[in-house]
Each structure stands twice: as C-alpha cells, then as structure tokens.
C-alpha atoms as a PDB file:
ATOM      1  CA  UNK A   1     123.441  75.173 224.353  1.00  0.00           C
ATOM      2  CA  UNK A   2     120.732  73.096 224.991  1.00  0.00           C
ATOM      3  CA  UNK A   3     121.040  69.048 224.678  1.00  0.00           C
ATOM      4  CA  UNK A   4     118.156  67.587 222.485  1.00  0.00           C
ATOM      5  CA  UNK A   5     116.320  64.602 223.591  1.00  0.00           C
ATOM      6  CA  UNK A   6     117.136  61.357 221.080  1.00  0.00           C
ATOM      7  CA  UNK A   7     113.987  59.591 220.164  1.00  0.00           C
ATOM      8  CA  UNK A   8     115.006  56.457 222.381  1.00  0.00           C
ATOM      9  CA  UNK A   9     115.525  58.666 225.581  1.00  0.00           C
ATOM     10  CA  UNK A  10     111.495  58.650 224.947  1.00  0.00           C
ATOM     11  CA  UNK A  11     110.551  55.607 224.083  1.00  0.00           C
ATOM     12  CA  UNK A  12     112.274  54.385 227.417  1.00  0.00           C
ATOM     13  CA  UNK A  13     111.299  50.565 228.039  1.00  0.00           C
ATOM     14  CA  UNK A  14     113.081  48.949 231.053  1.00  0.00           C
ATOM     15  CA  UNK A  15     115.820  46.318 229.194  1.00  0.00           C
ATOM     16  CA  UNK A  16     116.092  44.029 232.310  1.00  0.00           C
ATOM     17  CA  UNK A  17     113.069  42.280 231.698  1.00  0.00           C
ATOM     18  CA  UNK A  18     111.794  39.869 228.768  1.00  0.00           C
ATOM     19  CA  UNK A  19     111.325  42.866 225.279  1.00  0.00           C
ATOM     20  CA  UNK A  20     112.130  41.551 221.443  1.00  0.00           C
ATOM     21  CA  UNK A  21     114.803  43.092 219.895  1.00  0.00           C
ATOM     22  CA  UNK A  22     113.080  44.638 217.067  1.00  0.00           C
ATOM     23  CA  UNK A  23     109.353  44.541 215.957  1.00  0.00           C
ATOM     24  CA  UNK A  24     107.725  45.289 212.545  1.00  0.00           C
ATOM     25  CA  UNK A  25     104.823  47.435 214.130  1.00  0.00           C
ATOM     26  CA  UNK A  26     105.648  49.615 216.920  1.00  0.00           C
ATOM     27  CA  UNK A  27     101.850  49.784 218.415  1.00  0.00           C
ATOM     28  CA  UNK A  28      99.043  46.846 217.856  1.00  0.00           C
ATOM     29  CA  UNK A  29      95.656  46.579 217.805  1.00  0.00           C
ATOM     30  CA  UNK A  30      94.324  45.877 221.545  1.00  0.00           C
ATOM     31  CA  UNK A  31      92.768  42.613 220.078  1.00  0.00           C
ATOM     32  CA  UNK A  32      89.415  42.926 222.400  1.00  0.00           C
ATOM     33  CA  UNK A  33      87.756  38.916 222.700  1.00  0.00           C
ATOM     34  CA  UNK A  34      84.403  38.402 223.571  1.00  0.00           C
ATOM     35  CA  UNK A  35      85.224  36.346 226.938  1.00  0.00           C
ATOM     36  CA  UNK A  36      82.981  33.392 226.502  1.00  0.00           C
ATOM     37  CA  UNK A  37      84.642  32.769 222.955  1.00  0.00           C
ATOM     38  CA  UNK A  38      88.355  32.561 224.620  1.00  0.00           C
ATOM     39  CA  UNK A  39      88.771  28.923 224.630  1.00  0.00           C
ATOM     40  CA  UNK A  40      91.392  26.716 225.304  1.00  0.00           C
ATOM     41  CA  UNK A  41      95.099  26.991 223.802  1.00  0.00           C
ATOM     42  CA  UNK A  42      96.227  24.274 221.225  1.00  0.00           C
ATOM     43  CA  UNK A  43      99.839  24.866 221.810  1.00  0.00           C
ATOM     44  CA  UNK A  44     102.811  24.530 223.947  1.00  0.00           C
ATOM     45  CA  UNK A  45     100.066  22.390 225.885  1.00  0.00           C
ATOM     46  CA  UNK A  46     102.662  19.802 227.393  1.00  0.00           C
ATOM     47  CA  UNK A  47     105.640  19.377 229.008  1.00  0.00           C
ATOM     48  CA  UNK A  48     108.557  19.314 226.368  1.00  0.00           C
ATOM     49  CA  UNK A  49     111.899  20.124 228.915  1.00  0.00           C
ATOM     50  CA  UNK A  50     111.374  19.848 232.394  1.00  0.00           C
ATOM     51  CA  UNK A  51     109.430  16.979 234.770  1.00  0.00           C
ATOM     52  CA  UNK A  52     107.408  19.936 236.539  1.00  0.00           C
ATOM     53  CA  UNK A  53     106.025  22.781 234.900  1.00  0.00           C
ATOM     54  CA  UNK A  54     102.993  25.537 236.080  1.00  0.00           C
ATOM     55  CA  UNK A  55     100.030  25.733 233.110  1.00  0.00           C
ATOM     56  CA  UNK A  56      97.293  28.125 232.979  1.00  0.00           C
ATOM     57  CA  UNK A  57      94.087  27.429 234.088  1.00  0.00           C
ATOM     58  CA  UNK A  58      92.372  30.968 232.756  1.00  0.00           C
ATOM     59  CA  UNK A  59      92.926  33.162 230.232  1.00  0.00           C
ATOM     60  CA  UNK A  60      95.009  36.848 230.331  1.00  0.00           C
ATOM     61  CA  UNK A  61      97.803  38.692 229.625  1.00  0.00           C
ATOM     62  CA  UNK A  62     100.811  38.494 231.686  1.00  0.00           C
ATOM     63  CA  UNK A  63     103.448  41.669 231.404  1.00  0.00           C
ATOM     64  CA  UNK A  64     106.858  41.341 231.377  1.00  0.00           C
ATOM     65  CA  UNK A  65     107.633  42.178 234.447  1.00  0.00           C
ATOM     66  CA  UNK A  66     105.393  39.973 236.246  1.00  0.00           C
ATOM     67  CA  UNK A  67     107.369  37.280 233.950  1.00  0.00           C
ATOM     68  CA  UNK A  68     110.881  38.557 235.214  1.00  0.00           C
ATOM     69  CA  UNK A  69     109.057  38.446 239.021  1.00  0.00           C
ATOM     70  CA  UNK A  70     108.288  34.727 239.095  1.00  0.00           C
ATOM     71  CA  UNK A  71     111.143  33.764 237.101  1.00  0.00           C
ATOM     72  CA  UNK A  72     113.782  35.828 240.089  1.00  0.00           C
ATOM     73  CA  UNK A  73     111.208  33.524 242.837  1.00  0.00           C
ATOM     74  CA  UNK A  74     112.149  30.830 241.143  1.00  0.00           C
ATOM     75  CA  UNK A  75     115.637  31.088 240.732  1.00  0.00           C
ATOM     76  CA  UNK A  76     116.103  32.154 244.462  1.00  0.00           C
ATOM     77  CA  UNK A  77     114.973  28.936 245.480  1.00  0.00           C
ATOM     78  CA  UNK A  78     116.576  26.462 243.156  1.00  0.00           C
ATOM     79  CA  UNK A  79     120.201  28.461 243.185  1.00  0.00           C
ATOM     80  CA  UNK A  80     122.335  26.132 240.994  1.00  0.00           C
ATOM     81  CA  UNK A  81     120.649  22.852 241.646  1.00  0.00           C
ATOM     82  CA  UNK A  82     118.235  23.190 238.825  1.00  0.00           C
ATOM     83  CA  UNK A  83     117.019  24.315 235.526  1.00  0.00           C
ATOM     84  CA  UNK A  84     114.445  26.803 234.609  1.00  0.00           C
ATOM     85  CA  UNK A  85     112.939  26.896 231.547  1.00  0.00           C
ATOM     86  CA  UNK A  86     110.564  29.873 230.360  1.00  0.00           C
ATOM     87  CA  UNK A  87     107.920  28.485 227.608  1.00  0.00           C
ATOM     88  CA  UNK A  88     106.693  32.049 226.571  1.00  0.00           C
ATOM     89  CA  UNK A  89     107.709  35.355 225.678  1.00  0.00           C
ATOM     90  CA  UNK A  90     105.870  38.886 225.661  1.00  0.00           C
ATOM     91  CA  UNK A  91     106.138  40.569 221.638  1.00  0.00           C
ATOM     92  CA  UNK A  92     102.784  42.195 222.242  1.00  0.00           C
ATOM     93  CA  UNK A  93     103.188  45.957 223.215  1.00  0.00           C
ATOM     94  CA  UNK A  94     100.865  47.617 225.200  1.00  0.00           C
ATOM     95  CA  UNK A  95     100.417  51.486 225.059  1.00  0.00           C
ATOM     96  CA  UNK A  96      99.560  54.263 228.225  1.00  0.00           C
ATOM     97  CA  UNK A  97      98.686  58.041 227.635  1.00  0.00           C
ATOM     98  CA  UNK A  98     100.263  59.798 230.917  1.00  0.00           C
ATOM     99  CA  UNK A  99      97.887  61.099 233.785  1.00  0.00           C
ATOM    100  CA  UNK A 100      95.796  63.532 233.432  1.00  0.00           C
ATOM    101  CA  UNK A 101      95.789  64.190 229.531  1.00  0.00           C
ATOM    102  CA  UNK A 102      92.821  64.942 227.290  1.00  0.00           C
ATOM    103  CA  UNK A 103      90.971  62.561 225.493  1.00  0.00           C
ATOM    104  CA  UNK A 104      92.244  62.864 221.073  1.00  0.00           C
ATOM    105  CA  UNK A 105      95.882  63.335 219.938  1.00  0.00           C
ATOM    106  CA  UNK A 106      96.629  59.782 219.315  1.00  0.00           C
ATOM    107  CA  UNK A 107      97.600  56.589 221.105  1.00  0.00           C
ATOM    108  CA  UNK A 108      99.524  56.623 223.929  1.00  0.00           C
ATOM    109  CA  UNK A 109     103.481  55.585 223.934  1.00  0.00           C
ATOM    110  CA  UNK A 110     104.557  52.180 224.632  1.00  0.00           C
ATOM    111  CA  UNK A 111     104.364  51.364 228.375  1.00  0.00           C
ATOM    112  CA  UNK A 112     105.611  47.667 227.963  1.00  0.00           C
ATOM    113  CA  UNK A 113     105.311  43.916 226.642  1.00  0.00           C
ATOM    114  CA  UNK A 114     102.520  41.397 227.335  1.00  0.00           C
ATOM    115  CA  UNK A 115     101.855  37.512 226.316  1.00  0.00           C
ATOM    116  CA  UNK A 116      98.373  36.824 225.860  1.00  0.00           C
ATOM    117  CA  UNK A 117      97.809  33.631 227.382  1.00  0.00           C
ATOM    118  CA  UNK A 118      94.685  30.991 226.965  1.00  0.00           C
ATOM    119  CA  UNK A 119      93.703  28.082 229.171  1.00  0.00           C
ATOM    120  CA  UNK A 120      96.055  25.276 229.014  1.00  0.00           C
ATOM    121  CA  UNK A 121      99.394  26.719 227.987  1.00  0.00           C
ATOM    122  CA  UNK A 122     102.333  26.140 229.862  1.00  0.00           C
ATOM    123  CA  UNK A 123     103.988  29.206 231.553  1.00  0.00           C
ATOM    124  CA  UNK A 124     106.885  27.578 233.030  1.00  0.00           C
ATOM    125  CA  UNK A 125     109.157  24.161 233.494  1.00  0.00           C
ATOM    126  CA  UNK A 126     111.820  22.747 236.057  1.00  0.00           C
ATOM    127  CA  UNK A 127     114.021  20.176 235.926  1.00  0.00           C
ATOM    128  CA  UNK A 128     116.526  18.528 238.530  1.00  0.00           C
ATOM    129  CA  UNK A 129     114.895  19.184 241.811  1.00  0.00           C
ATOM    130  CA  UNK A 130     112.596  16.624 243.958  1.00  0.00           C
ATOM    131  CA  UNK A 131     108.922  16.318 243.131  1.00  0.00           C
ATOM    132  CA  UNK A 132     108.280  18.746 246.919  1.00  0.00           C
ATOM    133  CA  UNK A 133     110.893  21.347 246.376  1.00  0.00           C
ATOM    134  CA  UNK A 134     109.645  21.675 242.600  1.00  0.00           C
ATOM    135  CA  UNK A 135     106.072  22.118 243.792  1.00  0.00           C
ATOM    136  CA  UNK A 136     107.183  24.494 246.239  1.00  0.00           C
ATOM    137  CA  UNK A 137     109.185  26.608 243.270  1.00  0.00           C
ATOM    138  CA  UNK A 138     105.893  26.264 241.201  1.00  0.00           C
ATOM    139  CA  UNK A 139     103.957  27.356 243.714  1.00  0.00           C
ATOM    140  CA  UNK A 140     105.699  30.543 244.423  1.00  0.00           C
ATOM    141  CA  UNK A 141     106.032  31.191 240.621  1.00  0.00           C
ATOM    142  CA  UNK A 142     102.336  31.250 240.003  1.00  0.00           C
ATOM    143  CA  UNK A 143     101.337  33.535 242.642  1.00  0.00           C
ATOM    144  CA  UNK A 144     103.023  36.319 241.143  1.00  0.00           C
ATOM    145  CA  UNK A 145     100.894  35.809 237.791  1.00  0.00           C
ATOM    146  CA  UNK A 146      97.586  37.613 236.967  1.00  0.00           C
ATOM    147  CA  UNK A 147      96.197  33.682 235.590  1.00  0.00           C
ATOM    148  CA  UNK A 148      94.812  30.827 237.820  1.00  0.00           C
ATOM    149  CA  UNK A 149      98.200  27.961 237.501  1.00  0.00           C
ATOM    150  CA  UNK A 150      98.713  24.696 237.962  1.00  0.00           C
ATOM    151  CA  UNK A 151     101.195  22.429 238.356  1.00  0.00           C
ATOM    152  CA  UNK A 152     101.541  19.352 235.851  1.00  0.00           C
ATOM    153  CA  UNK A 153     103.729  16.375 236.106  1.00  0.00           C
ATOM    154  CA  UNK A 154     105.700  14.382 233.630  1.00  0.00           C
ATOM    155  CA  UNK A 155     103.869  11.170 232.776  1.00  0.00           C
END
C-alpha cells in the first residue's frame, strides 16, 4: 500500500531559520515599487537596545536565510561576551514555480520568507563588546546582506 504525501510534506519550508508561525494569506502580492519612489523608512530608525547596531543604506529584500547567515557570523565572534539583538523579521512569503515548467497553472509554491527593507532601518544591534570588536561583528554581519549597511553609534 502506497503512503500518501500530507500537504505539509509539500509545502516544505526549512524551520531553522527566521518563518512566522501562522499567516492569514498563504501567498502575497509581489508589491512591485517604482524605484525612484522607495524612500526612506520612518521606523525602527534608531538604536533602541544595543550601543552598536548595522542600518541600511539602500533599499531590498533580505531572505531569511541570509538573516540566519549574519546572525551565526555574529554570534561566532561574540560567543558569550555579548548580546545580539535582531530588529526585523521576514512575514513576507515569496513564491518559485520549479525549473523548467510552462508558463499558466497558477503561482508557484512558497520558496521562503523575506523583509522588505527601506533606507534607514536598522537591521541589527550589539551590546557588551568594545567599540573595535563591535565594528568588526558589524562588519562581518553586513556583508552577508543583499543592502548597502552601516554601522551607527549610540549618542
């Protein structure tokens, strides 16, 4: 007898990286923006937890897993001498149609989760390390994001 396939064996979405728990829409729009109308972001601006934190300079989406990426540089470098704090999450899904299938028969399955980030927000903050080791952290952090970053002091 053959075993049938559940409908989450399907929908298969790696767990070890930043996903909500439940959404109230499944699939979203893909939101297209004109790029010259971005703009600059009006929140989560400053730094509210930590005395260093990385903002972006340009606008994008960042996946999950590029999240989980910078986040795992970061803690291999502070170990337990700091804290890391994580100012956004990815609740947008994004959808895929497999390789080498026809154009029609709907949209794709979800692939993963995204933020959509503007100019100015703040991706992530640390606390409890000196102002060279937490530039160094930073540093690393923001090359593995698709966004130009920065790092911003505490004033």
């Amino acid at each position: 007898m053959l075993k049938r396939k559940t409908q989450n064996a399907k929908r298969k979405i790696n767990m070890g990286m930043l996903v909500p728990k439940k959404v109230k829409y499944r699939k979203w729009h893909t939101m297209r923006r004109n790029p010259k109308r971005v703009g600059l972001d009006s929140r989560g601006t400053e730094l509210s937890f930590g005395s260093f934190g990385l903002q972006a300079l340009s606008a994008g989406r960042i996946k999950s897993n590029q999240l989980e990426a910078s986040r795992k540089a970061m803690s291999r470098v502070i170990k337990k001498t700091g804290k890391i704090w994580i100012r956004v999450f990815p609740d947008m899904p994004y959808t895929a149609k497999p390789a080498e299938v026809k154009l029609g028969k709907g949209k794709g399955d979800v692939q993963g989760y995204v933020v959509p980030v503007r100019a100015g927000r703040v991706l992530f903050e640390v606390e409890g390390l000196t102002e060279l080791e937490s530039r160094d952290v930073l540093r690393k952090a923001g090359s593995k994001l698709p966004v130009k970053t920065k790092i911003i002091v505490r004033a």
